[in-house]
PDB file of N, CA and C in Angstrom:
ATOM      1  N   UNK A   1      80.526 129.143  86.303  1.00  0.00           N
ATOM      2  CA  UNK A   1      81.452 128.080  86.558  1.00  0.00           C
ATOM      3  C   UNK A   1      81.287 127.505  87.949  1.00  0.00           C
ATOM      4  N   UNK A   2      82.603 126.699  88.091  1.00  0.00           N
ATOM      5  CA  UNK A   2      82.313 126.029  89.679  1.00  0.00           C
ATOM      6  C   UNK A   2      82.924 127.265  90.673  1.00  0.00           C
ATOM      7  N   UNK A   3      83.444 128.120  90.520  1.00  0.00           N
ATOM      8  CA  UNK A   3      84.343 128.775  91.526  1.00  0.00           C
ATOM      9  C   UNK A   3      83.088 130.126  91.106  1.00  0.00           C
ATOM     10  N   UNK A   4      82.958 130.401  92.902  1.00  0.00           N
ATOM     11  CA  UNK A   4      82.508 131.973  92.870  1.00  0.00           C
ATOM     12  C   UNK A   4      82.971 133.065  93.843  1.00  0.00           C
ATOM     13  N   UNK A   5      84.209 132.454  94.281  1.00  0.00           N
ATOM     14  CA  UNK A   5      84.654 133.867  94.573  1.00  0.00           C
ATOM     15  C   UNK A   5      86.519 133.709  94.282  1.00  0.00           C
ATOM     16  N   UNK A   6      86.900 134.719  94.517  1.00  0.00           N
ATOM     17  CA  UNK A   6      88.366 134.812  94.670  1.00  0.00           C
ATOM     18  C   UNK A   6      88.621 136.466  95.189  1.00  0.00           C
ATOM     19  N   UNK A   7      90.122 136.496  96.193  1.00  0.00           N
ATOM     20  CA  UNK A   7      90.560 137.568  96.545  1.00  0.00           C
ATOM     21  C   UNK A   7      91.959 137.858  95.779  1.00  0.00           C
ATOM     22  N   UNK A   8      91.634 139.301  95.481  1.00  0.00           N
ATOM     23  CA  UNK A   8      92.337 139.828  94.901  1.00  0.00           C
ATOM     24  C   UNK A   8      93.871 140.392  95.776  1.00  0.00           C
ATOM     25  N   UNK A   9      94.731 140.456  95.293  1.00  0.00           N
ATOM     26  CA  UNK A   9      95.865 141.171  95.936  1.00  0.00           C
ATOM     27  C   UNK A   9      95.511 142.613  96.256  1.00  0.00           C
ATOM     28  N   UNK A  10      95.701 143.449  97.510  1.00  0.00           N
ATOM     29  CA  UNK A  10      95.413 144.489  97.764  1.00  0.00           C
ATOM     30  C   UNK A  10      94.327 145.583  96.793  1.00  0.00           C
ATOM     31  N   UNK A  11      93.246 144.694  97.060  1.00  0.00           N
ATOM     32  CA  UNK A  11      91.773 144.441  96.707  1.00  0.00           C
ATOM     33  C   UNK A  11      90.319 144.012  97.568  1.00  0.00           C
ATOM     34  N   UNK A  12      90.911 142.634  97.857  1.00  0.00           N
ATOM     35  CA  UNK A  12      89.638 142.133  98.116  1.00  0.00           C
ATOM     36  C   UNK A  12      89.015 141.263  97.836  1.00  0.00           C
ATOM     37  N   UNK A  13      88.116 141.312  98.155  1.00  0.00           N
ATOM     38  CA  UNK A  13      87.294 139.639  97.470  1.00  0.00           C
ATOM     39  C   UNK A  13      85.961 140.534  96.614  1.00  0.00           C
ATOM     40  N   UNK A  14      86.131 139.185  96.013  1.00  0.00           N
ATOM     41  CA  UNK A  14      85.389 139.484  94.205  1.00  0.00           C
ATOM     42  C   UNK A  14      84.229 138.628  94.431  1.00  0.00           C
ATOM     43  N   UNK A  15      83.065 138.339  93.978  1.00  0.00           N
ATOM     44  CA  UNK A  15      82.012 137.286  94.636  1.00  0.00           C
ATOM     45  C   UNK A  15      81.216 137.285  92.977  1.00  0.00           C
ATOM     46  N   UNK A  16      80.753 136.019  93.094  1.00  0.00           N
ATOM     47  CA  UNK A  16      79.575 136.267  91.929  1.00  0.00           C
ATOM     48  C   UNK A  16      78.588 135.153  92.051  1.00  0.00           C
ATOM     49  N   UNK A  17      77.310 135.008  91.784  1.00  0.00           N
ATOM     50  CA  UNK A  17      76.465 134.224  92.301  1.00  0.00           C
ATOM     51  C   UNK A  17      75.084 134.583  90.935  1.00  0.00           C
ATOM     52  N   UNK A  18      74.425 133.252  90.855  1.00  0.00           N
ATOM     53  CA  UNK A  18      72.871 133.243  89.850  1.00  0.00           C
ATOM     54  C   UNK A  18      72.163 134.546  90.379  1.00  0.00           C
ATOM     55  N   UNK A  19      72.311 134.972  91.985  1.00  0.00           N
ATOM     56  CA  UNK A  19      71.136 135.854  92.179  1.00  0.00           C
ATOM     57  C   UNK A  19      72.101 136.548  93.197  1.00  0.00           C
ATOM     58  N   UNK A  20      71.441 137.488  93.942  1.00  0.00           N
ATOM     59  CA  UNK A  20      72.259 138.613  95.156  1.00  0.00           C
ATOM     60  C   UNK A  20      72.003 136.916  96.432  1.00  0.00           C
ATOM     61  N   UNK A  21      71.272 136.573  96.616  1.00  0.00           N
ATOM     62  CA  UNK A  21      71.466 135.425  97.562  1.00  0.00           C
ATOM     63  C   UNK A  21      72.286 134.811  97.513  1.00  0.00           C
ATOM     64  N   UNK A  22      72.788 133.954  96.248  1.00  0.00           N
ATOM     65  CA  UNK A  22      73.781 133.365  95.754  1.00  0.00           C
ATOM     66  C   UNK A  22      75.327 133.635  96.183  1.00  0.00           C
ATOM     67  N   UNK A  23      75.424 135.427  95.876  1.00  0.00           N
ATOM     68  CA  UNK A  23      76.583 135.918  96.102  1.00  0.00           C
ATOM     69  C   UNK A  23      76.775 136.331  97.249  1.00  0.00           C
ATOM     70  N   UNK A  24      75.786 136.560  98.141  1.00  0.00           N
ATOM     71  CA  UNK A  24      75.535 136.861  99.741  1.00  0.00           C
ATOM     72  C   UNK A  24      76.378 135.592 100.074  1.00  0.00           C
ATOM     73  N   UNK A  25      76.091 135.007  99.981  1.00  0.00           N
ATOM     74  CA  UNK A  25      76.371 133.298 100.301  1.00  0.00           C
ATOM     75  C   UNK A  25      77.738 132.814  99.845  1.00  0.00           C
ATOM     76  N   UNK A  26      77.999 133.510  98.939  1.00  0.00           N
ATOM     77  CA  UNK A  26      79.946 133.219  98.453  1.00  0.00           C
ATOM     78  C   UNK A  26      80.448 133.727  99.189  1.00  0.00           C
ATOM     79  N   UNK A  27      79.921 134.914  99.423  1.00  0.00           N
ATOM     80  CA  UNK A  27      81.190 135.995 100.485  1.00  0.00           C
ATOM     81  C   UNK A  27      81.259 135.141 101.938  1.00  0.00           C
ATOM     82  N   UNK A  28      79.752 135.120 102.159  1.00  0.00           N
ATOM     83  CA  UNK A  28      80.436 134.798 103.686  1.00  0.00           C
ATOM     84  C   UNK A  28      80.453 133.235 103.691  1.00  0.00           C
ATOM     85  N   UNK A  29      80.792 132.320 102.531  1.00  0.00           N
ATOM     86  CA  UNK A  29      81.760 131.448 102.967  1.00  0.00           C
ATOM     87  C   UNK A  29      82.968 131.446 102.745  1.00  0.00           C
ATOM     88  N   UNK A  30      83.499 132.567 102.051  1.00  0.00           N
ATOM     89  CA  UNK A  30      84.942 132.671 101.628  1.00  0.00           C
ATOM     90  C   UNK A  30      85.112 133.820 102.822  1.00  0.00           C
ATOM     91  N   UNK A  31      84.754 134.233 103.929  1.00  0.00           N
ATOM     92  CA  UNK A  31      84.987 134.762 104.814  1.00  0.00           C
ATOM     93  C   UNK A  31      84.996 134.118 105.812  1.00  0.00           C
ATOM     94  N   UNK A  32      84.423 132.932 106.055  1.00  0.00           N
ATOM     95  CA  UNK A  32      84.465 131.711 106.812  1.00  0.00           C
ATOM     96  C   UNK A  32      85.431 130.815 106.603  1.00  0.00           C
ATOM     97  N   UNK A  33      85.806 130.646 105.777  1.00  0.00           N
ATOM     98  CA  UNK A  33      87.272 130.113 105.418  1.00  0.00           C
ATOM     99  C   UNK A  33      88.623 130.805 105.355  1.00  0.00           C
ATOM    100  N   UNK A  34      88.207 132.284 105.242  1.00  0.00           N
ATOM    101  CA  UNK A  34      89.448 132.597 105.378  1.00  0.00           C
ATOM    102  C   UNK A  34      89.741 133.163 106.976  1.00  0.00           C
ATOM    103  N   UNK A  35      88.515 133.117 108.141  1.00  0.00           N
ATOM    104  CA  UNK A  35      89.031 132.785 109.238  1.00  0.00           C
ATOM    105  C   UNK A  35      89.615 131.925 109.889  1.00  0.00           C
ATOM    106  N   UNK A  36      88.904 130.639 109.175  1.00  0.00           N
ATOM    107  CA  UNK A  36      89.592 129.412 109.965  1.00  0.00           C
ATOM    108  C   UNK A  36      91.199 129.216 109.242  1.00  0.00           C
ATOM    109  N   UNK A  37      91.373 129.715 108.072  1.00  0.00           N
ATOM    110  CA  UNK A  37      92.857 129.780 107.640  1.00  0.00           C
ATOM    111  C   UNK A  37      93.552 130.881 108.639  1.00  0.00           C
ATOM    112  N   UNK A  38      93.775 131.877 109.074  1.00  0.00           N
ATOM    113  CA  UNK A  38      93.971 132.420 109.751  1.00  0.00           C
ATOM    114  C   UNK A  38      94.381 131.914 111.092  1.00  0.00           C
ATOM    115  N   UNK A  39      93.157 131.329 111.730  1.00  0.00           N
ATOM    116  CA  UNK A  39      93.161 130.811 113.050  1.00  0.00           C
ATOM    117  C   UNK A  39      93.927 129.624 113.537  1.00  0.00           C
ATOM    118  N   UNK A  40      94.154 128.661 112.118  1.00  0.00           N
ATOM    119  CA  UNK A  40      94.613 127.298 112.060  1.00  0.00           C
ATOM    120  C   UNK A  40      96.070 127.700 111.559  1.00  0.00           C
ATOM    121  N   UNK A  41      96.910 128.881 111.387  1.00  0.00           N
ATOM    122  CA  UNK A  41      98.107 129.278 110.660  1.00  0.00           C
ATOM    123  C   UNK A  41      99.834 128.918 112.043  1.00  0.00           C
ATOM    124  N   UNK A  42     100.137 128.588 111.895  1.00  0.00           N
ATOM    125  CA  UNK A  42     101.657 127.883 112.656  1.00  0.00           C
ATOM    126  C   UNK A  42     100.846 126.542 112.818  1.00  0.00           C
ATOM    127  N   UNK A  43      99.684 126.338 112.747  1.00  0.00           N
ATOM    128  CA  UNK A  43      98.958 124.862 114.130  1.00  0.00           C
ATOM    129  C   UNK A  43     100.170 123.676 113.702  1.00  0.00           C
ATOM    130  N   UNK A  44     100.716 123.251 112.412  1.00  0.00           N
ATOM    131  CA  UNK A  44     100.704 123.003 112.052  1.00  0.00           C
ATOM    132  C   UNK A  44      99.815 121.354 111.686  1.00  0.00           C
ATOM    133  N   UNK A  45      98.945 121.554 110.733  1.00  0.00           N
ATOM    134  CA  UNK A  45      97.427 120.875 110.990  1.00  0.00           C
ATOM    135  C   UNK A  45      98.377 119.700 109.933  1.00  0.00           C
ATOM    136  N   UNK A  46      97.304 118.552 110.223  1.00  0.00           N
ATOM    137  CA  UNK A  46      97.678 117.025 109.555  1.00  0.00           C
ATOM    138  C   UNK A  46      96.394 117.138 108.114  1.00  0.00           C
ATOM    139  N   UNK A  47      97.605 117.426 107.300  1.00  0.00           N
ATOM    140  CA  UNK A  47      96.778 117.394 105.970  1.00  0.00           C
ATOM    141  C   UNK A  47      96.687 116.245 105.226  1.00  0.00           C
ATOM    142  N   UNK A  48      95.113 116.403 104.611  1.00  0.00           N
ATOM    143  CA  UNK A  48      94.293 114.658 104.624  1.00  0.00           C
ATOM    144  C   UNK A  48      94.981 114.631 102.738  1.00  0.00           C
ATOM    145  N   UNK A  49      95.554 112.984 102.913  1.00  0.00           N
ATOM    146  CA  UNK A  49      95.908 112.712 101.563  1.00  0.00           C
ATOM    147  C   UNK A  49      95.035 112.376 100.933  1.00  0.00           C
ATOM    148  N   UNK A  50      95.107 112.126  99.203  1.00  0.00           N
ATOM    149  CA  UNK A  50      94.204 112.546  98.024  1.00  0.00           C
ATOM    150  C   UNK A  50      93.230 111.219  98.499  1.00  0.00           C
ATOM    151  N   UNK A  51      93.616 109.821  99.038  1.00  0.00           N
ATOM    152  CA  UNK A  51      92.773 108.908  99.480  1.00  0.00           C
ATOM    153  C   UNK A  51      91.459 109.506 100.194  1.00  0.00           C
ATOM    154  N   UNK A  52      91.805 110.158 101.578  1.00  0.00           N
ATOM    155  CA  UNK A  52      91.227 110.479 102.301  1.00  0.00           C
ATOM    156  C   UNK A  52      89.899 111.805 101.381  1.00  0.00           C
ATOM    157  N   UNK A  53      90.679 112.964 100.840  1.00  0.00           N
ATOM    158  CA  UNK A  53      90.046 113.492  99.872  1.00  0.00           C
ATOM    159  C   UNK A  53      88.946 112.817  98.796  1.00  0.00           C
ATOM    160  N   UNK A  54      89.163 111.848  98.393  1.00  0.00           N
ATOM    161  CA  UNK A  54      88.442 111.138  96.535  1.00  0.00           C
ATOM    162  C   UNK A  54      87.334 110.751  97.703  1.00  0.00           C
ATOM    163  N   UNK A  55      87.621 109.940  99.110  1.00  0.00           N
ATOM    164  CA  UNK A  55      86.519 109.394  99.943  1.00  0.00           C
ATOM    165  C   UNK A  55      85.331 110.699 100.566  1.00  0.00           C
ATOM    166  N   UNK A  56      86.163 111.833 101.132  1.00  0.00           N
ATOM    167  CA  UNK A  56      84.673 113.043 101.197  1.00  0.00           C
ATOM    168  C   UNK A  56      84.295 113.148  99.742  1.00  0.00           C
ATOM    169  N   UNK A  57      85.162 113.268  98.704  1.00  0.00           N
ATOM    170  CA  UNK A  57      84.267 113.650  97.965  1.00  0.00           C
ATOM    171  C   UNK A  57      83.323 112.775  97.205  1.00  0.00           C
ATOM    172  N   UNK A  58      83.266 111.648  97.479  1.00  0.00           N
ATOM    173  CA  UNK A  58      82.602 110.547  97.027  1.00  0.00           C
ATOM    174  C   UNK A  58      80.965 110.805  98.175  1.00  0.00           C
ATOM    175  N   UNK A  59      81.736 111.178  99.659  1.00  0.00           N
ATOM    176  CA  UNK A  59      80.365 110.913 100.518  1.00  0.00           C
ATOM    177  C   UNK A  59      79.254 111.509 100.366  1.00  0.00           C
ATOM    178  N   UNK A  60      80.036 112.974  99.920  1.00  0.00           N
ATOM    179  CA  UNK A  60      79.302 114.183 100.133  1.00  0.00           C
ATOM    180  C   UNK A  60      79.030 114.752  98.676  1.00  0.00           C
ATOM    181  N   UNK A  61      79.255 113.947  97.956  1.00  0.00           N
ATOM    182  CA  UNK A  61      79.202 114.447  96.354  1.00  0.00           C
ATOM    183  C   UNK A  61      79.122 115.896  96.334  1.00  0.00           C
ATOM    184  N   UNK A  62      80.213 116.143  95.895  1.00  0.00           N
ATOM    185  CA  UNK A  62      81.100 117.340  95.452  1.00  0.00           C
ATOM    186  C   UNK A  62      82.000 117.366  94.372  1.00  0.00           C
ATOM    187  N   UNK A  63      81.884 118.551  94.265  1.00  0.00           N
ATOM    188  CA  UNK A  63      83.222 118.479  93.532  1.00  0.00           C
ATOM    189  C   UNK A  63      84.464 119.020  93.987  1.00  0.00           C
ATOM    190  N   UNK A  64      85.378 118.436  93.530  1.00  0.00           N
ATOM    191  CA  UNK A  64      86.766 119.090  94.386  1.00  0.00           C
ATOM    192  C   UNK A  64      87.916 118.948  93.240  1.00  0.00           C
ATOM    193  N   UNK A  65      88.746 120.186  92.792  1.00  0.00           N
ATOM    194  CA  UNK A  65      90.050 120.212  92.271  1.00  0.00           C
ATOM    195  C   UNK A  65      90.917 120.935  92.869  1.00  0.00           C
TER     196      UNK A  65
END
């Protein structure tokens, strides 16, 4: 599917990937994200509306739900 990782409740993170590179590569971006969530937590940050959203994901062709 499109999603390859998720953390579990007093667990952990779960990873899955086509190859061990693949899943090397889930973890440590879902470990990269869940620092900057961490780091960015009271900031209170200016969150980009669905406009601003449909436009990265148009630039950078992605997918995003």
């Amino acid at each position: 599917g499109k999603r390859s990782a998720v953390v579990l409740a007093h667990h952990g993170p779960v990873v899955a990937g086509k190859d061990l590179e693949a899943a090397v590569y889930a973890v440590e971006e879902l470990e990269e994200t869940a620092k900057l969530a961490l780091l960015t937590r009271g900031l209170n940050p200016h969150l980009l509306d669905q406009a601003q959203i449909n436009g990265l994901v148009a630039q950078f062709n992605v997918d995003w739900d």
